[in-house]
PDB file of N, CA and C in Angstrom:
ATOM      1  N   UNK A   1       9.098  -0.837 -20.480  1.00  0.00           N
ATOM      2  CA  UNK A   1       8.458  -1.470 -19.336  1.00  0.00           C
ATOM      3  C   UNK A   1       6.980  -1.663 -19.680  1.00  0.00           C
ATOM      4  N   UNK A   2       6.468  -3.219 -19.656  1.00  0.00           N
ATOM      5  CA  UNK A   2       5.410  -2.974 -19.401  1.00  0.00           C
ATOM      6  C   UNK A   2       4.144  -2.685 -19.001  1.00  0.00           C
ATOM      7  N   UNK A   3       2.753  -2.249 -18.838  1.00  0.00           N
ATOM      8  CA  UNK A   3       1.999  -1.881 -18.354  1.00  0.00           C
ATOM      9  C   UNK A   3       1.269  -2.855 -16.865  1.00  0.00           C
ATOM     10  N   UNK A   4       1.872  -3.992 -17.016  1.00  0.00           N
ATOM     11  CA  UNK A   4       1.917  -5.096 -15.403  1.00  0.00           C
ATOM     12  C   UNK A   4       3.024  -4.512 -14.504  1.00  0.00           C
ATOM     13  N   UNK A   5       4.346  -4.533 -14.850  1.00  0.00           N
ATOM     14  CA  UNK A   5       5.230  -4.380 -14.878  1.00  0.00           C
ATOM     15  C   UNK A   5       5.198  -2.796 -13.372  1.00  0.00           C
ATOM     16  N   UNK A   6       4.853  -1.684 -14.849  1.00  0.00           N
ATOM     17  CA  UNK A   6       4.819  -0.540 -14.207  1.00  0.00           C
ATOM     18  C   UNK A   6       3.426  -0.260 -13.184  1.00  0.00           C
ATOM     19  N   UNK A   7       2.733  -1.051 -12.720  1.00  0.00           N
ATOM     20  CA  UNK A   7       1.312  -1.373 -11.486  1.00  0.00           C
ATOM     21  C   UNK A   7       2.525  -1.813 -10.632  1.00  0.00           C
ATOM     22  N   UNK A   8       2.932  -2.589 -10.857  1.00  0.00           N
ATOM     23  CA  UNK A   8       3.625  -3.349  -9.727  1.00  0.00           C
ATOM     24  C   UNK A   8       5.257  -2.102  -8.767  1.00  0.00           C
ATOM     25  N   UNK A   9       5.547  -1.346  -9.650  1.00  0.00           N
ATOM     26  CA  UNK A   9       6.710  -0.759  -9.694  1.00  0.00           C
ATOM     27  C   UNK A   9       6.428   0.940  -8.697  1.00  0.00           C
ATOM     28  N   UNK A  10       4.726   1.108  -9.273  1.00  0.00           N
ATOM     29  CA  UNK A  10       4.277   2.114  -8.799  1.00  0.00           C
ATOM     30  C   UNK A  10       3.800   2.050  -7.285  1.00  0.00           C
ATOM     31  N   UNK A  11       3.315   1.014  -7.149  1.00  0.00           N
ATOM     32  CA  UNK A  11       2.828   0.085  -6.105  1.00  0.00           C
ATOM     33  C   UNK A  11       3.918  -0.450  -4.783  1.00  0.00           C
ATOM     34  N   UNK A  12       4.701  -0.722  -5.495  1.00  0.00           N
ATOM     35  CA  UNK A  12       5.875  -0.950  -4.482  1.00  0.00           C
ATOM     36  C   UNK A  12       6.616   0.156  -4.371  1.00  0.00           C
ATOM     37  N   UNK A  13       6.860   1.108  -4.843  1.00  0.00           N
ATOM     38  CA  UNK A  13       7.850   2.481  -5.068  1.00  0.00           C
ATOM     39  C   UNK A  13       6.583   3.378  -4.085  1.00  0.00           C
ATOM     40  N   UNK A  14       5.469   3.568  -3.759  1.00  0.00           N
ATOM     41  CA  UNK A  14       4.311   4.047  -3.001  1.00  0.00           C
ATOM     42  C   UNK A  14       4.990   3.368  -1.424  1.00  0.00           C
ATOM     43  N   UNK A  15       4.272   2.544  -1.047  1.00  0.00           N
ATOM     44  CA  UNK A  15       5.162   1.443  -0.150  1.00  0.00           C
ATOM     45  C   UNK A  15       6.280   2.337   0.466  1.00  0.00           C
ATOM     46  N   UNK A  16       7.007   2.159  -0.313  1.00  0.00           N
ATOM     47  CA  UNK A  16       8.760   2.305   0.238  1.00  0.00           C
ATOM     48  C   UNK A  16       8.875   3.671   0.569  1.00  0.00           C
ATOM     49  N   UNK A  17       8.258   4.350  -0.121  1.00  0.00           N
ATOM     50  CA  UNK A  17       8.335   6.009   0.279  1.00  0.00           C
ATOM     51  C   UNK A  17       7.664   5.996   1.405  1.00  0.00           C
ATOM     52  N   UNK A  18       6.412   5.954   1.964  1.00  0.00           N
ATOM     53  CA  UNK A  18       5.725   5.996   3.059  1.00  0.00           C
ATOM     54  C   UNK A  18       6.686   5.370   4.230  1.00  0.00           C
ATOM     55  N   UNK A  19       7.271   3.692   3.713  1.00  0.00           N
ATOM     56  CA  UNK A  19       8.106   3.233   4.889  1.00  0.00           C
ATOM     57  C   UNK A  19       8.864   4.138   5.285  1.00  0.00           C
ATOM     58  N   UNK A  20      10.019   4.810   4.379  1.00  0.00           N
ATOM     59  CA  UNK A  20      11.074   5.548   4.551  1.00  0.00           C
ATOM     60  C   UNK A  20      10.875   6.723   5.349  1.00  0.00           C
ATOM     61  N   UNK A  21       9.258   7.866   4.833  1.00  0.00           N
ATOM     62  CA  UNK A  21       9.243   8.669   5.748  1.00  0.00           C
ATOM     63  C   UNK A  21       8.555   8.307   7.380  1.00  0.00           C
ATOM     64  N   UNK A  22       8.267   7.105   7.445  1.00  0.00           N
ATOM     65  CA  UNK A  22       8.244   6.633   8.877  1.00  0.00           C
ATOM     66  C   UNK A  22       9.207   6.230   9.191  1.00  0.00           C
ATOM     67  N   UNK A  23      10.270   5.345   8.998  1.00  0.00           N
ATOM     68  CA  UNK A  23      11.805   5.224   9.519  1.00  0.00           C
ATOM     69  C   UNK A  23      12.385   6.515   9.740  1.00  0.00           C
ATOM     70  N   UNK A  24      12.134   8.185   9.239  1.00  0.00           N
ATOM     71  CA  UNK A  24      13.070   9.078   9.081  1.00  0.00           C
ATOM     72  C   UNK A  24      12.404   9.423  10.272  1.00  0.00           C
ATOM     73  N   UNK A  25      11.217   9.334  10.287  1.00  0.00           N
ATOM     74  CA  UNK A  25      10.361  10.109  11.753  1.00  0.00           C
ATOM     75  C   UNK A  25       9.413  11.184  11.334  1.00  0.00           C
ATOM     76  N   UNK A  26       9.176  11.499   9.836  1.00  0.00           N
ATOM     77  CA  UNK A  26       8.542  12.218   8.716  1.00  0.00           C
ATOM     78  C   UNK A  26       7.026  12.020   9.674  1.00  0.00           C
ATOM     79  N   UNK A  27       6.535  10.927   9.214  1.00  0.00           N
ATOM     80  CA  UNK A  27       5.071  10.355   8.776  1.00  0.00           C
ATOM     81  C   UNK A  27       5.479   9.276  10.085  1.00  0.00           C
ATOM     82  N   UNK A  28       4.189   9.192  11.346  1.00  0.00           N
ATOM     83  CA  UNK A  28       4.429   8.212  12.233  1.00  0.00           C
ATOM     84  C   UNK A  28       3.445   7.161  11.818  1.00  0.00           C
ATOM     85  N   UNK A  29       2.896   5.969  12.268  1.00  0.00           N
ATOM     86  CA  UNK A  29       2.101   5.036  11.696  1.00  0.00           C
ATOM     87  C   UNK A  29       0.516   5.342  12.114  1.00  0.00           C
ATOM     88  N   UNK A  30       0.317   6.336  12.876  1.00  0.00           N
ATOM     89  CA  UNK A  30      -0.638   7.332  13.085  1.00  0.00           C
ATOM     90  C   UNK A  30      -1.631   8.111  12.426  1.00  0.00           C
ATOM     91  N   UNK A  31      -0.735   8.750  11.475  1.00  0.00           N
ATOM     92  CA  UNK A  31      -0.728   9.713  10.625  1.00  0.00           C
ATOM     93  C   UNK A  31      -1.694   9.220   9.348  1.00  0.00           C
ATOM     94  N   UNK A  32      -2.430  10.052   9.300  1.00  0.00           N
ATOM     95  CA  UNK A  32      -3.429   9.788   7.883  1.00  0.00           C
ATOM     96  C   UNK A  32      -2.498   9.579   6.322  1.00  0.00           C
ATOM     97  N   UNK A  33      -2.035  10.346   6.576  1.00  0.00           N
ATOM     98  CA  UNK A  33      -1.355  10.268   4.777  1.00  0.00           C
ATOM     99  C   UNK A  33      -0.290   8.833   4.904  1.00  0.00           C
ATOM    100  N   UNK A  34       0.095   8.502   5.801  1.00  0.00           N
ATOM    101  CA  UNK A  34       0.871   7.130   6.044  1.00  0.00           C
ATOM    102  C   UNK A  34       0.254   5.632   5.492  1.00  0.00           C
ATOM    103  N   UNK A  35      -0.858   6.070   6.228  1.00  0.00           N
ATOM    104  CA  UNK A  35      -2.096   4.759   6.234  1.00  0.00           C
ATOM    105  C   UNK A  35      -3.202   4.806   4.434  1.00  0.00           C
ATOM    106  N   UNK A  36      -2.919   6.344   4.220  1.00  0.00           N
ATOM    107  CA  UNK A  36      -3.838   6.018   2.999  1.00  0.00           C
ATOM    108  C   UNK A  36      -2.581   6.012   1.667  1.00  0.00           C
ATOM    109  N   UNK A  37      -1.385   5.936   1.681  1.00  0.00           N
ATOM    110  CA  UNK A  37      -0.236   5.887   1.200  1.00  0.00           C
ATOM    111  C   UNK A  37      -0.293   4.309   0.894  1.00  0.00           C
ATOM    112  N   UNK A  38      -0.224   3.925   2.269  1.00  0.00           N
ATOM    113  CA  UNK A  38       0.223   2.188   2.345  1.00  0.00           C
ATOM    114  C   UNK A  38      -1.373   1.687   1.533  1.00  0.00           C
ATOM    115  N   UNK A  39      -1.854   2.297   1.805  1.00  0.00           N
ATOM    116  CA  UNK A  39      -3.442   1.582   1.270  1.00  0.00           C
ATOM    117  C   UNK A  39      -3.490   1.730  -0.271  1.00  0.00           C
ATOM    118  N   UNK A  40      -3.014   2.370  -1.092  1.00  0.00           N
ATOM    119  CA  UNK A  40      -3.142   3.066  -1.735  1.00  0.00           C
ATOM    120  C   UNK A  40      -2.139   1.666  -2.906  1.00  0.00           C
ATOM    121  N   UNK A  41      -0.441   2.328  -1.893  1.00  0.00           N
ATOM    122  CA  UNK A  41       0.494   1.359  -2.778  1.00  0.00           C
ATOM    123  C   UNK A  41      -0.298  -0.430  -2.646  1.00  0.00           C
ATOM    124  N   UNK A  42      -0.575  -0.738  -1.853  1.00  0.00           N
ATOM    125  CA  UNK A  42      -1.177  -1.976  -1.443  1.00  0.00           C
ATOM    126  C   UNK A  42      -2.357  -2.486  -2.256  1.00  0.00           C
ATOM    127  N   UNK A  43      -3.146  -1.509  -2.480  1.00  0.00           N
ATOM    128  CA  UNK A  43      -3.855  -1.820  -3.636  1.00  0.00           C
ATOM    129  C   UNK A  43      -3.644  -2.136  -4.677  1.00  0.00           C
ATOM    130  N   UNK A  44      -2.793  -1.162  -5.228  1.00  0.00           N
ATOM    131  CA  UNK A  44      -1.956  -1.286  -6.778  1.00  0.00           C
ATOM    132  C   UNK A  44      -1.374  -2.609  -6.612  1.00  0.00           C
ATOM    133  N   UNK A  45      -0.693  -3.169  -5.537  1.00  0.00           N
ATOM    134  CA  UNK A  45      -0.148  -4.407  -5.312  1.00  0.00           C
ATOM    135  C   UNK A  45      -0.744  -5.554  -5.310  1.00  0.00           C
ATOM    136  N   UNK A  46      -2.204  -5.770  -5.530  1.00  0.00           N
ATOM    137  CA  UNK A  46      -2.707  -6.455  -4.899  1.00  0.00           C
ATOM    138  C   UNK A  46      -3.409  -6.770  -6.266  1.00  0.00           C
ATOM    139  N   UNK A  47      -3.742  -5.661  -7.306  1.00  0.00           N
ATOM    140  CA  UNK A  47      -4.553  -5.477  -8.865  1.00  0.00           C
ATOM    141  C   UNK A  47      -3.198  -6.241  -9.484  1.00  0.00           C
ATOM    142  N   UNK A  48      -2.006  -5.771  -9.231  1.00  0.00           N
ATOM    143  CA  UNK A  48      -0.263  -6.448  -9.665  1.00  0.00           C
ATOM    144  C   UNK A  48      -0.429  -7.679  -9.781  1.00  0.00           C
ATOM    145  N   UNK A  49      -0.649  -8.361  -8.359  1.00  0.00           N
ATOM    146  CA  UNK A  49      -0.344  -9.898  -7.940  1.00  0.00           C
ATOM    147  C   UNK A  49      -1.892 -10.506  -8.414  1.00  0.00           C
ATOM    148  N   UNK A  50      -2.658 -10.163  -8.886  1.00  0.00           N
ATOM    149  CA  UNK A  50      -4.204 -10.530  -9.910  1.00  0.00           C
ATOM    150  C   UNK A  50      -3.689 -10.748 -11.152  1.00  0.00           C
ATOM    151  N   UNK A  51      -3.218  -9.925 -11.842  1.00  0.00           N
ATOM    152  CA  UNK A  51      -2.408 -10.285 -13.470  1.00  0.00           C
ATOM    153  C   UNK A  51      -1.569 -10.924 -13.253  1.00  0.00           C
ATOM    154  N   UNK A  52      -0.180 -11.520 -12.204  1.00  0.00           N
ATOM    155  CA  UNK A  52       0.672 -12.260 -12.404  1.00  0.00           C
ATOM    156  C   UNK A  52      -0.176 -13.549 -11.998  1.00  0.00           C
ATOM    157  N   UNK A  53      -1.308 -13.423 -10.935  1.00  0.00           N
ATOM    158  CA  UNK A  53      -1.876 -15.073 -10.426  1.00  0.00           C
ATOM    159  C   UNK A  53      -1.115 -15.622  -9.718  1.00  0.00           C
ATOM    160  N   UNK A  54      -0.679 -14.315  -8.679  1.00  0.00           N
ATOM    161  CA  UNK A  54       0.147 -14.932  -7.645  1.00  0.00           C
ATOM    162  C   UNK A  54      -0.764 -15.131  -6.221  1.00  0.00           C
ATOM    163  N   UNK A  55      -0.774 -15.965  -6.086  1.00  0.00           N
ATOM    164  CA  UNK A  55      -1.929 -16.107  -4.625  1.00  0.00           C
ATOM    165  C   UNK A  55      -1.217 -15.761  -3.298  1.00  0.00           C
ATOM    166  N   UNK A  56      -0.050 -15.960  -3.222  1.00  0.00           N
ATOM    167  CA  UNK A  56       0.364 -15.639  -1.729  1.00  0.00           C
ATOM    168  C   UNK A  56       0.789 -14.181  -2.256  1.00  0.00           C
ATOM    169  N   UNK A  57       0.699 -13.655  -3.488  1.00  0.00           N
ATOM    170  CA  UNK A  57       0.492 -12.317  -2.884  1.00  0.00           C
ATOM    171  C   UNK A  57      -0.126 -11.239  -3.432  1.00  0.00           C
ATOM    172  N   UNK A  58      -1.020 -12.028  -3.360  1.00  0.00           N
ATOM    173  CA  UNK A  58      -2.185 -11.634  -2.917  1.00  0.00           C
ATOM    174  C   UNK A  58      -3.323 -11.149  -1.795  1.00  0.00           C
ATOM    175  N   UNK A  59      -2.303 -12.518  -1.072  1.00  0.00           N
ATOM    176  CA  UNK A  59      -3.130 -12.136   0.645  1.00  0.00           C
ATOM    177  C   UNK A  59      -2.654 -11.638   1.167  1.00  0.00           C
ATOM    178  N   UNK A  60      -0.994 -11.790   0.512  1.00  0.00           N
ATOM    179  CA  UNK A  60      -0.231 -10.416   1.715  1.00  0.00           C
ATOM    180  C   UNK A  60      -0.770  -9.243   1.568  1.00  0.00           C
ATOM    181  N   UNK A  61      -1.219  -8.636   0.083  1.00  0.00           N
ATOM    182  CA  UNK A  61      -1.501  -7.774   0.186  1.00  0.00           C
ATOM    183  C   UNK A  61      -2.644  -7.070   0.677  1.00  0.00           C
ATOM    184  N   UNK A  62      -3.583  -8.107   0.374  1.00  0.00           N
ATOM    185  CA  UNK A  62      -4.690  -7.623   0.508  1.00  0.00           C
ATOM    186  C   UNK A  62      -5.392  -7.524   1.697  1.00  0.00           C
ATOM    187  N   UNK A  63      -4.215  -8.415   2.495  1.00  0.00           N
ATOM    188  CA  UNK A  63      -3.924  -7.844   4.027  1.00  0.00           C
ATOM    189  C   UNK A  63      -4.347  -6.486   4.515  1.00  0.00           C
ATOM    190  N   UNK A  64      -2.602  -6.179   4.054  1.00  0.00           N
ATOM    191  CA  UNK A  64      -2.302  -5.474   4.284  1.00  0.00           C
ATOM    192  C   UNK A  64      -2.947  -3.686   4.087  1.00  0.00           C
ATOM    193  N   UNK A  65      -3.676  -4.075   2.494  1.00  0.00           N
ATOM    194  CA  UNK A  65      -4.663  -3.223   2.096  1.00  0.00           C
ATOM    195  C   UNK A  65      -5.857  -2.970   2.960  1.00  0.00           C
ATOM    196  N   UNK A  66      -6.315  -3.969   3.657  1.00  0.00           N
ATOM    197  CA  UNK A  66      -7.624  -3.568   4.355  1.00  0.00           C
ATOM    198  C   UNK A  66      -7.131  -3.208   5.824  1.00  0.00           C
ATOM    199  N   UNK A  67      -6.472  -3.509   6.225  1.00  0.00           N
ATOM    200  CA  UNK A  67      -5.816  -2.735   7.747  1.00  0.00           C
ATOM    201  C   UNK A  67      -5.467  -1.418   7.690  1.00  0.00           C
ATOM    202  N   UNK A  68      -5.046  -1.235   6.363  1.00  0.00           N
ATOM    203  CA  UNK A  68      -4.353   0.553   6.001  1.00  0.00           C
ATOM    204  C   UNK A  68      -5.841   1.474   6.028  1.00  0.00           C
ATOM    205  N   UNK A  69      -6.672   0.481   5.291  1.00  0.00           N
ATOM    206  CA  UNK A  69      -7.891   1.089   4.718  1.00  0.00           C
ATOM    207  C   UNK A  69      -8.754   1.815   6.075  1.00  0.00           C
ATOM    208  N   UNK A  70      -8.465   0.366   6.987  1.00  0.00           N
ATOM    209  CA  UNK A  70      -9.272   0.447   8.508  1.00  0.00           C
ATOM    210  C   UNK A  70      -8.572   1.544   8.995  1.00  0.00           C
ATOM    211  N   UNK A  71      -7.817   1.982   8.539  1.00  0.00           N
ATOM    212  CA  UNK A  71      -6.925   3.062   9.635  1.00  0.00           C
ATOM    213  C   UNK A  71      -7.630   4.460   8.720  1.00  0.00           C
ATOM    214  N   UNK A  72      -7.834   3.923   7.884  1.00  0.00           N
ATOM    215  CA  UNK A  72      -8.010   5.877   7.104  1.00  0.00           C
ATOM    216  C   UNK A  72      -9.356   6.148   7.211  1.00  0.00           C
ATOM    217  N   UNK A  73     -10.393   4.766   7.122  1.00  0.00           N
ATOM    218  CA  UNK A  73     -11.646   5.200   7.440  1.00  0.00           C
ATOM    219  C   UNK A  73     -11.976   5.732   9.166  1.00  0.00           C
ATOM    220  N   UNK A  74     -11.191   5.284  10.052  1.00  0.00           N
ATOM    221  CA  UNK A  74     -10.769   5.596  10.983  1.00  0.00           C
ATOM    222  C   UNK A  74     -10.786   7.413  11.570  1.00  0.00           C
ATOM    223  N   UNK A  75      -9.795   7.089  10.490  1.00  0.00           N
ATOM    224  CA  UNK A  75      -9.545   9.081  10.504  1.00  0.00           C
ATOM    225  C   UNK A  75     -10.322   9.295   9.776  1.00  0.00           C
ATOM    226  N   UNK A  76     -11.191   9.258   8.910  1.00  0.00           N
ATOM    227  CA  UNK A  76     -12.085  10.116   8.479  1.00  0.00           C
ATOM    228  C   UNK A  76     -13.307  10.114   9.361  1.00  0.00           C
ATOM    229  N   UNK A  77     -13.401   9.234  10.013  1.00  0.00           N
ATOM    230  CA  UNK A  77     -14.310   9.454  10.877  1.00  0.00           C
ATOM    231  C   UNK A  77     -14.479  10.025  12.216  1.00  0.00           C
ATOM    232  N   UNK A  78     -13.017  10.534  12.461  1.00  0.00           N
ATOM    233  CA  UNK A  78     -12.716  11.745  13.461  1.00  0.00           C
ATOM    234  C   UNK A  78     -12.962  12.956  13.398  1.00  0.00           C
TER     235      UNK A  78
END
């Protein structure tokens, strides 16, 4: 596997774990480690979709990255 490859794999495999322990009822969308999880995989996703030169996703991600982000600076500032 290569080193694009495995950004993208780590990145989305981050993601899916966080989803999963919010579907189980683990981690609610509340929760600090949820939001800096998603921020986290979202990033890696976002450095991913920069080496492939994918533009739409790019913005999904990078969406998605700064809303997670808004949520953790959030809690740190509680």
């Amino acid at each position: 596997m290569d080193t694009t490859t495995l950004i993208g794999v780590v990145g989305a495999g981050i993601i899916l774990v966080f989803f999963v322990l919010n579907q189980t009822k683990v981690l609610d969308i509340d929760n600090f480690w949820y939001d800096l999880g998603n921020t986290v995989g979202s990033g890696l996703l976002v450095y991913y979709a920069v080496l492939l030169g994918s533009i739409p996703f790019i913005i999904l991600n990078v969406v998605w990255m700064l809303f997670s982000l808004k949520d953790v600076v959030q809690s740190l500032r509680k």
